[in-house]
Structures are given as structure tokens and as C-alpha cells.
C-alpha atoms as a PDB file:
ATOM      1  CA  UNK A   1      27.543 -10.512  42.376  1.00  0.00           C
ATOM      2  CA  UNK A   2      28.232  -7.484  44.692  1.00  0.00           C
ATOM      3  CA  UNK A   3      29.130  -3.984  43.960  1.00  0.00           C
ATOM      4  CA  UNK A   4      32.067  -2.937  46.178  1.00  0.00           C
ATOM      5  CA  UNK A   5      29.838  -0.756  48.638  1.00  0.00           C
ATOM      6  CA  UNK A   6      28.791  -4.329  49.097  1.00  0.00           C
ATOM      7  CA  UNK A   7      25.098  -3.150  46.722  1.00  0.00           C
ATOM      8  CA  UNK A   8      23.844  -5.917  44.584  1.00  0.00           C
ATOM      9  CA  UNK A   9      25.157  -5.049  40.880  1.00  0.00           C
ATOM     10  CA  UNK A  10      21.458  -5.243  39.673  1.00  0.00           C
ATOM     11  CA  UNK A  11      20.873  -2.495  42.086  1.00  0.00           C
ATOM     12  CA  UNK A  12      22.755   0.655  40.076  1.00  0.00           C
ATOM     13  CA  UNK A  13      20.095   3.364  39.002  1.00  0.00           C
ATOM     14  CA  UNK A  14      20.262   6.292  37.203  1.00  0.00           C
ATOM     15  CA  UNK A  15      20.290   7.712  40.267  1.00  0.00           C
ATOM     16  CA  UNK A  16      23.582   6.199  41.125  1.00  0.00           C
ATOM     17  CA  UNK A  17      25.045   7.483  38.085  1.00  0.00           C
ATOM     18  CA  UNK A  18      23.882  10.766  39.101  1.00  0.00           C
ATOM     19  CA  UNK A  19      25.108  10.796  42.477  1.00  0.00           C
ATOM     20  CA  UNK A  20      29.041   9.482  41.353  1.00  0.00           C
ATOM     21  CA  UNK A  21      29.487  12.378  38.611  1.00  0.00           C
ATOM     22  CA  UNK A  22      28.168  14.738  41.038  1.00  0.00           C
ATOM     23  CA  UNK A  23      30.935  13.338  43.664  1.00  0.00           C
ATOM     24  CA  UNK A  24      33.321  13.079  40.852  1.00  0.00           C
ATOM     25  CA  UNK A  25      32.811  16.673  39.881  1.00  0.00           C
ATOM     26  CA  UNK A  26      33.263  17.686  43.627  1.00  0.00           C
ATOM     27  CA  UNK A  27      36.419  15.802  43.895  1.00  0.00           C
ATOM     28  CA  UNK A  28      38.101  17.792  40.804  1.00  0.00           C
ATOM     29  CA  UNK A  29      38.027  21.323  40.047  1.00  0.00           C
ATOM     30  CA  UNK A  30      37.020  22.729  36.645  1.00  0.00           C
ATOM     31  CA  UNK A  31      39.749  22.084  33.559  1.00  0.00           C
ATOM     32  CA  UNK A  32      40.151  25.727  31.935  1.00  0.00           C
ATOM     33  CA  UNK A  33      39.758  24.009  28.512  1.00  0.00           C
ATOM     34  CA  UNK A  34      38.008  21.317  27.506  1.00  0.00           C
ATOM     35  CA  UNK A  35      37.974  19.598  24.366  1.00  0.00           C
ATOM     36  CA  UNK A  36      35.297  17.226  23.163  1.00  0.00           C
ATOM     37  CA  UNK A  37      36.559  13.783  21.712  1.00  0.00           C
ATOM     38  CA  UNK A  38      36.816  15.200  18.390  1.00  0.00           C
ATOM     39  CA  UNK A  39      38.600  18.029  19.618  1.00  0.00           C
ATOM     40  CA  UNK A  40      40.837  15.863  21.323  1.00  0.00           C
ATOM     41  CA  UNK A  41      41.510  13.668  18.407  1.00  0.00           C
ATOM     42  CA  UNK A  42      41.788  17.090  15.959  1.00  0.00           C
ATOM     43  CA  UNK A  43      44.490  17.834  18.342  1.00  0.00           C
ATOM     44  CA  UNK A  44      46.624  15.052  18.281  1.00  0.00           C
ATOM     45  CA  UNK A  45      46.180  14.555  14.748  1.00  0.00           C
ATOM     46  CA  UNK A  46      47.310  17.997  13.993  1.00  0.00           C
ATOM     47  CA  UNK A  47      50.249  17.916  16.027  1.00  0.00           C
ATOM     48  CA  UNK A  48      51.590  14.709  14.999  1.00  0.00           C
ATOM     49  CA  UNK A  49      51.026  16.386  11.253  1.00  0.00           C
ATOM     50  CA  UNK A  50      53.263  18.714  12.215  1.00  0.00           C
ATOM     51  CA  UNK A  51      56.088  16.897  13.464  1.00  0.00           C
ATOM     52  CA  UNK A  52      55.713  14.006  11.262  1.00  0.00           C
ATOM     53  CA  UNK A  53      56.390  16.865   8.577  1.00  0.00           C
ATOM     54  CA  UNK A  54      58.868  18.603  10.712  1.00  0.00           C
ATOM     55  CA  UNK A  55      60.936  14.832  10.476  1.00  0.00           C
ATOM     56  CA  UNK A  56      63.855  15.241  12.325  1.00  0.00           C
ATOM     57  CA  UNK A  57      64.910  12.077  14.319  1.00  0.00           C
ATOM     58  CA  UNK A  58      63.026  11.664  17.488  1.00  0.00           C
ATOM     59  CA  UNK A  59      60.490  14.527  16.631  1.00  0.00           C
ATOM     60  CA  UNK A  60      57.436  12.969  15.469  1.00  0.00           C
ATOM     61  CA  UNK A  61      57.467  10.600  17.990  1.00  0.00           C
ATOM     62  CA  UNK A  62      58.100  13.162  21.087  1.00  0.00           C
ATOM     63  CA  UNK A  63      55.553  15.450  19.602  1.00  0.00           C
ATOM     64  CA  UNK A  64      52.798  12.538  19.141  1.00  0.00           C
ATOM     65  CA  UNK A  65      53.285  11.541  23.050  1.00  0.00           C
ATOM     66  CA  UNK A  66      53.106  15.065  24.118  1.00  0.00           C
ATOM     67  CA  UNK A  67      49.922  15.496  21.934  1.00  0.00           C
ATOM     68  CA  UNK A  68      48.234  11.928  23.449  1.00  0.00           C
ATOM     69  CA  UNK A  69      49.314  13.221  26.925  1.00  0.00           C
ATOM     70  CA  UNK A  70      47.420  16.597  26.847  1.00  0.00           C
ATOM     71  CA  UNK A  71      44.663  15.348  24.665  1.00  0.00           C
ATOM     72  CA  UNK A  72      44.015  12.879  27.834  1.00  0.00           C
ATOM     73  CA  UNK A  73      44.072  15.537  30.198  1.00  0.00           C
ATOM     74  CA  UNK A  74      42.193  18.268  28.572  1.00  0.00           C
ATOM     75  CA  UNK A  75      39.156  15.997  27.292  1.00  0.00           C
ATOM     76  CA  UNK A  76      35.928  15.712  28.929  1.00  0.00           C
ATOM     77  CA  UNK A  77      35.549  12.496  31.009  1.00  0.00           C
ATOM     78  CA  UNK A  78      32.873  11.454  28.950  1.00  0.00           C
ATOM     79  CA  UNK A  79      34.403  11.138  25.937  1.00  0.00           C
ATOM     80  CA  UNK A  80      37.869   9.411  27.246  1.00  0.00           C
ATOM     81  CA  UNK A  81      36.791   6.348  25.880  1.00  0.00           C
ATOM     82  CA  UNK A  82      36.701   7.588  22.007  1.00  0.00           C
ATOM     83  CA  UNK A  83      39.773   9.085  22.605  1.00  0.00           C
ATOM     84  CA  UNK A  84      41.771   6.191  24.188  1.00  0.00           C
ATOM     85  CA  UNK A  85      41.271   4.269  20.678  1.00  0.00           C
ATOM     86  CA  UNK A  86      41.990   6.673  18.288  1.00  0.00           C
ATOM     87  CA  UNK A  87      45.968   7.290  18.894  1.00  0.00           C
ATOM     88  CA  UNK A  88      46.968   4.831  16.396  1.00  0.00           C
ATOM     89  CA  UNK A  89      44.921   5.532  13.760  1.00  0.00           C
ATOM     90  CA  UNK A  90      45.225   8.812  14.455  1.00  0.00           C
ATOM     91  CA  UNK A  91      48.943   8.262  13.990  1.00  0.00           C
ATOM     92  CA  UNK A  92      48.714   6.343  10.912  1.00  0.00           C
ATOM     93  CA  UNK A  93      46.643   9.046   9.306  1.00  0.00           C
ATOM     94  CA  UNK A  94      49.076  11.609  10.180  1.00  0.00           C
ATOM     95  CA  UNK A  95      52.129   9.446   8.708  1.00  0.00           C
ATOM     96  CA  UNK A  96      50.185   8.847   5.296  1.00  0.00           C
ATOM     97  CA  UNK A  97      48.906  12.939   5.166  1.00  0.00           C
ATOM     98  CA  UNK A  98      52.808  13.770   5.893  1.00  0.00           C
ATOM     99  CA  UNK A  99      54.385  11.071   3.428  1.00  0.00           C
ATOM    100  CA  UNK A 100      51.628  12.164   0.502  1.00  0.00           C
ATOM    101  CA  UNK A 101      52.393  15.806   1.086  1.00  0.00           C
ATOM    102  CA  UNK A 102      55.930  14.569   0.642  1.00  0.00           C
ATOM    103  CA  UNK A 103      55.438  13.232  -2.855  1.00  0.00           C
ATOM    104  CA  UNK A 104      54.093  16.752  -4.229  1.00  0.00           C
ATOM    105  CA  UNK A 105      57.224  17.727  -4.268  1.00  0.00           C
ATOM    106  CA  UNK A 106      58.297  14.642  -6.907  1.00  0.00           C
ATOM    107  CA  UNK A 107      58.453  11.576  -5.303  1.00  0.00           C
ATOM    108  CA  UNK A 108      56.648   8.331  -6.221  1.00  0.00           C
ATOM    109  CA  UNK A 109      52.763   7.815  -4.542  1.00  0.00           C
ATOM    110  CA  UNK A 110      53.451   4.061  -4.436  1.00  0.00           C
ATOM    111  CA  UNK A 111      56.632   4.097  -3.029  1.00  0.00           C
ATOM    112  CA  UNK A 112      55.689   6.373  -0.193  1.00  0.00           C
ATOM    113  CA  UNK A 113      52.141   4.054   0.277  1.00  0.00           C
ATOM    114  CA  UNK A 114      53.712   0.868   0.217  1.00  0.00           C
ATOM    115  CA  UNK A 115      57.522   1.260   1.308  1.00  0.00           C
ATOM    116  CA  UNK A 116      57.600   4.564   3.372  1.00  0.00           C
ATOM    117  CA  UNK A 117      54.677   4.852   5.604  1.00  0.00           C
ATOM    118  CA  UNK A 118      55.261   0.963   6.392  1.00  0.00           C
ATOM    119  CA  UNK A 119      59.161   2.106   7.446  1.00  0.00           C
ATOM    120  CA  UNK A 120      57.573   5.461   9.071  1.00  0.00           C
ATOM    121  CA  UNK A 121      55.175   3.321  11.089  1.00  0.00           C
ATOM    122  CA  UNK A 122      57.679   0.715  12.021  1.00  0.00           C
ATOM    123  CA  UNK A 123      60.238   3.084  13.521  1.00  0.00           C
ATOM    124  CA  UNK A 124      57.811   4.782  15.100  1.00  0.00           C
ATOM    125  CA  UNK A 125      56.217   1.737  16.655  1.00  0.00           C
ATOM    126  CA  UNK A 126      57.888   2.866  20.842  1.00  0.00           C
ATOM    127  CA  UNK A 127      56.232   6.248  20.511  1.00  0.00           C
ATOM    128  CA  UNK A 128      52.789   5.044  19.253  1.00  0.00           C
ATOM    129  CA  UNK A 129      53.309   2.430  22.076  1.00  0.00           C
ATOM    130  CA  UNK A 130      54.259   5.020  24.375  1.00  0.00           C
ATOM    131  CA  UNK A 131      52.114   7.474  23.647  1.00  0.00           C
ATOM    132  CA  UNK A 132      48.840   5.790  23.179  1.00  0.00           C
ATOM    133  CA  UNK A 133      49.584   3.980  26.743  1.00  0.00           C
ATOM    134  CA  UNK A 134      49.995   7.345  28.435  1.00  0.00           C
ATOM    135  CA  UNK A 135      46.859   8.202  27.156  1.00  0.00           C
ATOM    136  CA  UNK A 136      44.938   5.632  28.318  1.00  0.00           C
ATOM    137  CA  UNK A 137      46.885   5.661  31.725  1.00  0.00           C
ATOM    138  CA  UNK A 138      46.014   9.194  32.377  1.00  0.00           C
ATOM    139  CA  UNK A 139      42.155   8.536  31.063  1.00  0.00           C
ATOM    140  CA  UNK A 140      42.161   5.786  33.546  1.00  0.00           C
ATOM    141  CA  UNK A 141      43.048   8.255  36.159  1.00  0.00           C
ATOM    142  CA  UNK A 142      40.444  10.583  35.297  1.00  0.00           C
ATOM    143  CA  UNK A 143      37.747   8.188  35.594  1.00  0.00           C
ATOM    144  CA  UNK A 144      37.546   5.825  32.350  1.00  0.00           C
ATOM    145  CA  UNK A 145      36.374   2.778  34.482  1.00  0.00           C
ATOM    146  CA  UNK A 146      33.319   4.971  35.908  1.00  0.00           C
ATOM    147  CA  UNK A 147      32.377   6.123  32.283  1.00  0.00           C
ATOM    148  CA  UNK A 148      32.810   2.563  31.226  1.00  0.00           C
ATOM    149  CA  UNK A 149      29.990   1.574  33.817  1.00  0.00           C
ATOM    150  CA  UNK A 150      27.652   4.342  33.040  1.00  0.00           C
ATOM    151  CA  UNK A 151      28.005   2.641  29.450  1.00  0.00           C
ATOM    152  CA  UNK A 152      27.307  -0.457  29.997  1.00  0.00           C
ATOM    153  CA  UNK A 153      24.244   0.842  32.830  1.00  0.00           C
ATOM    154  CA  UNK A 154      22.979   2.694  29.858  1.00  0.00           C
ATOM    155  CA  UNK A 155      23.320  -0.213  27.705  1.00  0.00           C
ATOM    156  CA  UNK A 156      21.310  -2.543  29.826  1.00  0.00           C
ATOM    157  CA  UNK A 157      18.415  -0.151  29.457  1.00  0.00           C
ATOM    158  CA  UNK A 158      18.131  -0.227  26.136  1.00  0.00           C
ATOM    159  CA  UNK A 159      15.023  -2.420  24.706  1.00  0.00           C
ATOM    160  CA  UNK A 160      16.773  -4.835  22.528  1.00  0.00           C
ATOM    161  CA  UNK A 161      19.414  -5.637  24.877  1.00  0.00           C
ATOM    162  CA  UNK A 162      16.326  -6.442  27.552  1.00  0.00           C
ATOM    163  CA  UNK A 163      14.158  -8.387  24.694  1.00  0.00           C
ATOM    164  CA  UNK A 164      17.051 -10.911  24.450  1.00  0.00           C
ATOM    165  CA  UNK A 165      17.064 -11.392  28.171  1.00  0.00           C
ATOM    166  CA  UNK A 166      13.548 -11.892  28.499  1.00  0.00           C
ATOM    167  CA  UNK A 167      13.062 -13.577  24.892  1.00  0.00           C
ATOM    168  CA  UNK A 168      12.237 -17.766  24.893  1.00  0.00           C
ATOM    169  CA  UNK A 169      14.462 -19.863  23.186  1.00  0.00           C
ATOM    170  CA  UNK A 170      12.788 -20.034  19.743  1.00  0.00           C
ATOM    171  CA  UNK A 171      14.349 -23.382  18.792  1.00  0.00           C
ATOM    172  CA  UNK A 172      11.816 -26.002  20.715  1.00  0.00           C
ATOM    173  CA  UNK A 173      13.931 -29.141  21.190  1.00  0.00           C
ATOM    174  CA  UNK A 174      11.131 -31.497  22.977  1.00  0.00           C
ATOM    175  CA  UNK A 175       9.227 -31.450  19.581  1.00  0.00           C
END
């Protein structure tokens, strides 16, 4: 199997990984801010707090978009594939933190656990949809498939992962 610079895939170094972040830090300038994955996550979690709290109509689902869009622009490539996962659970957090706060003010906890956040989740199913594709559309853009490789290069290196290539099959069959 070939790389497409026509390498053999066995072939990739460190040193490779070296010299596409360097090109891929050439190619775009500098981000003013720069969140980590957590940061990133923090974000959208707060802001879909906020408008899942807010509640009114289309809100909560507008503002949890908004907050997957700019979380995937504003985190560090490195970390785009943590935050790619985390919108709907992220999302679902949100919905139970807003529909618990809602109960402190007299409402039933098992009602909202097991009837509202269910409803709140359903009709909010297009935005998570939405949103959470956005966010791994615009992490795609900003290089998810190149810190996917780097992964999986990384990966490769690591002992165990070589010990089961190189292992012998410790069932003997011609016994």
C-alpha cells in the first residue's frame, strides 16, 4: 500500500510528522485564541447551559450550533478529535444541568429525569444533528484526517502494539 506522494505507508517517520505540521502551520496563520479540548468542550457546554435555560423555542438549539461551530474553529488542531465526540454528550449534560436546575424551583426530579430531558433531547435531536456535524465538518477542514494519522503513527510505535505483530501464535496446532 502507497501513500499518495506515491511513499510506501511503512515509510512515515517522525520526521514526516514533523515536516506536515510545520507545512501545515505555514499554510495558516496564527488563531488569536486558542482553546484546548477542554476549553473547547467548557465552551460549548456553557453556552448550551445557557440557552437550554434561556428556553425559548429555537434558542437552545441555535445557541448549541453556534457554540459547536466556534468551538471547532478556535481549538487547537491537536485536540479536534476530543472535541468532535463530545457535542452530544456535551448536549445531554447541558439538558439534564438545565432541567434539574428547573426542579429547584418545585417541580418533580423524576419527572424532569425520565419524561423531560427525554422530550428536551428529542426535539432537539436537528440541532444536535446539526451542530455536532458542523463541528466535525469544520475540524475536518482544519486538518482532523492529518491528526488522525499522527495517531495512529504514534500508535504503531508503541511496544505492545509491536509485541503483537512480532509475537508467535501461542496456540501450536501440529501438536
Amino acid at each position: 500500500m502507497t501513500t499518495r506522494t506515491g511513499e510506501p505507508k511503512a515509510a512515515r517517520t517522525e520526521e514526516d510528522v514533523q515536516r506536515r505540521r510545520q507545512r501545515r502551520r505555514q499554510k495558516r496563520p496564527a488563531a488569536a485564541l486558542s482553546l484546548t479540548a477542554r476549553g473547547g468542550i467548557a465552551a460549548v457546554f456553557v453556552l448550551s447551559l445557557a440557552g437550554a435555560l434561556l428556553d425559548f423555542s429555537f434558542l437552545p438549539g441555535l445557541v448549541f450550533v453556534a457554540a459547536c461551530v466556534l468551538a471547532a474553529m478556535f481549538t487547537k488542531p491537536a485536540d479536534l478529535p476530543t472535541l468532535v465526540v463530545a457535542p452530544p454528550v456535551v448536549y445531554f449534560l447541558a439538558t439534564l444541568t438545565a432541567e434539574l436546575a428547573a426542579t429547584l424551583s418545585g417541580g418533580s426530579v423524576l419527572r424532569s429525569l425520565f419524561i423531560a430531558v427525554p422530550l428536551e433531547l428529542g426535539a432537539r435531536a436537528p440541532w444536535l444533528l446539526a451542530g455536532t456535524a458542523l463541528a466535525f465538518a469544520i475540524a475536518w477542514r482544519r486538518g482532523l484526517p492529518e491528526v488522525w494519522r499522527e495517531i495512529s503513527l504514534k500508535a504503531s510505535g508503541f511496544r505492545l502494539t509491536q509485541e503483537r505483530q512480532t509475537e508467535e501464535d501461542p496456540v501450536r496446532w501440529d501438536d
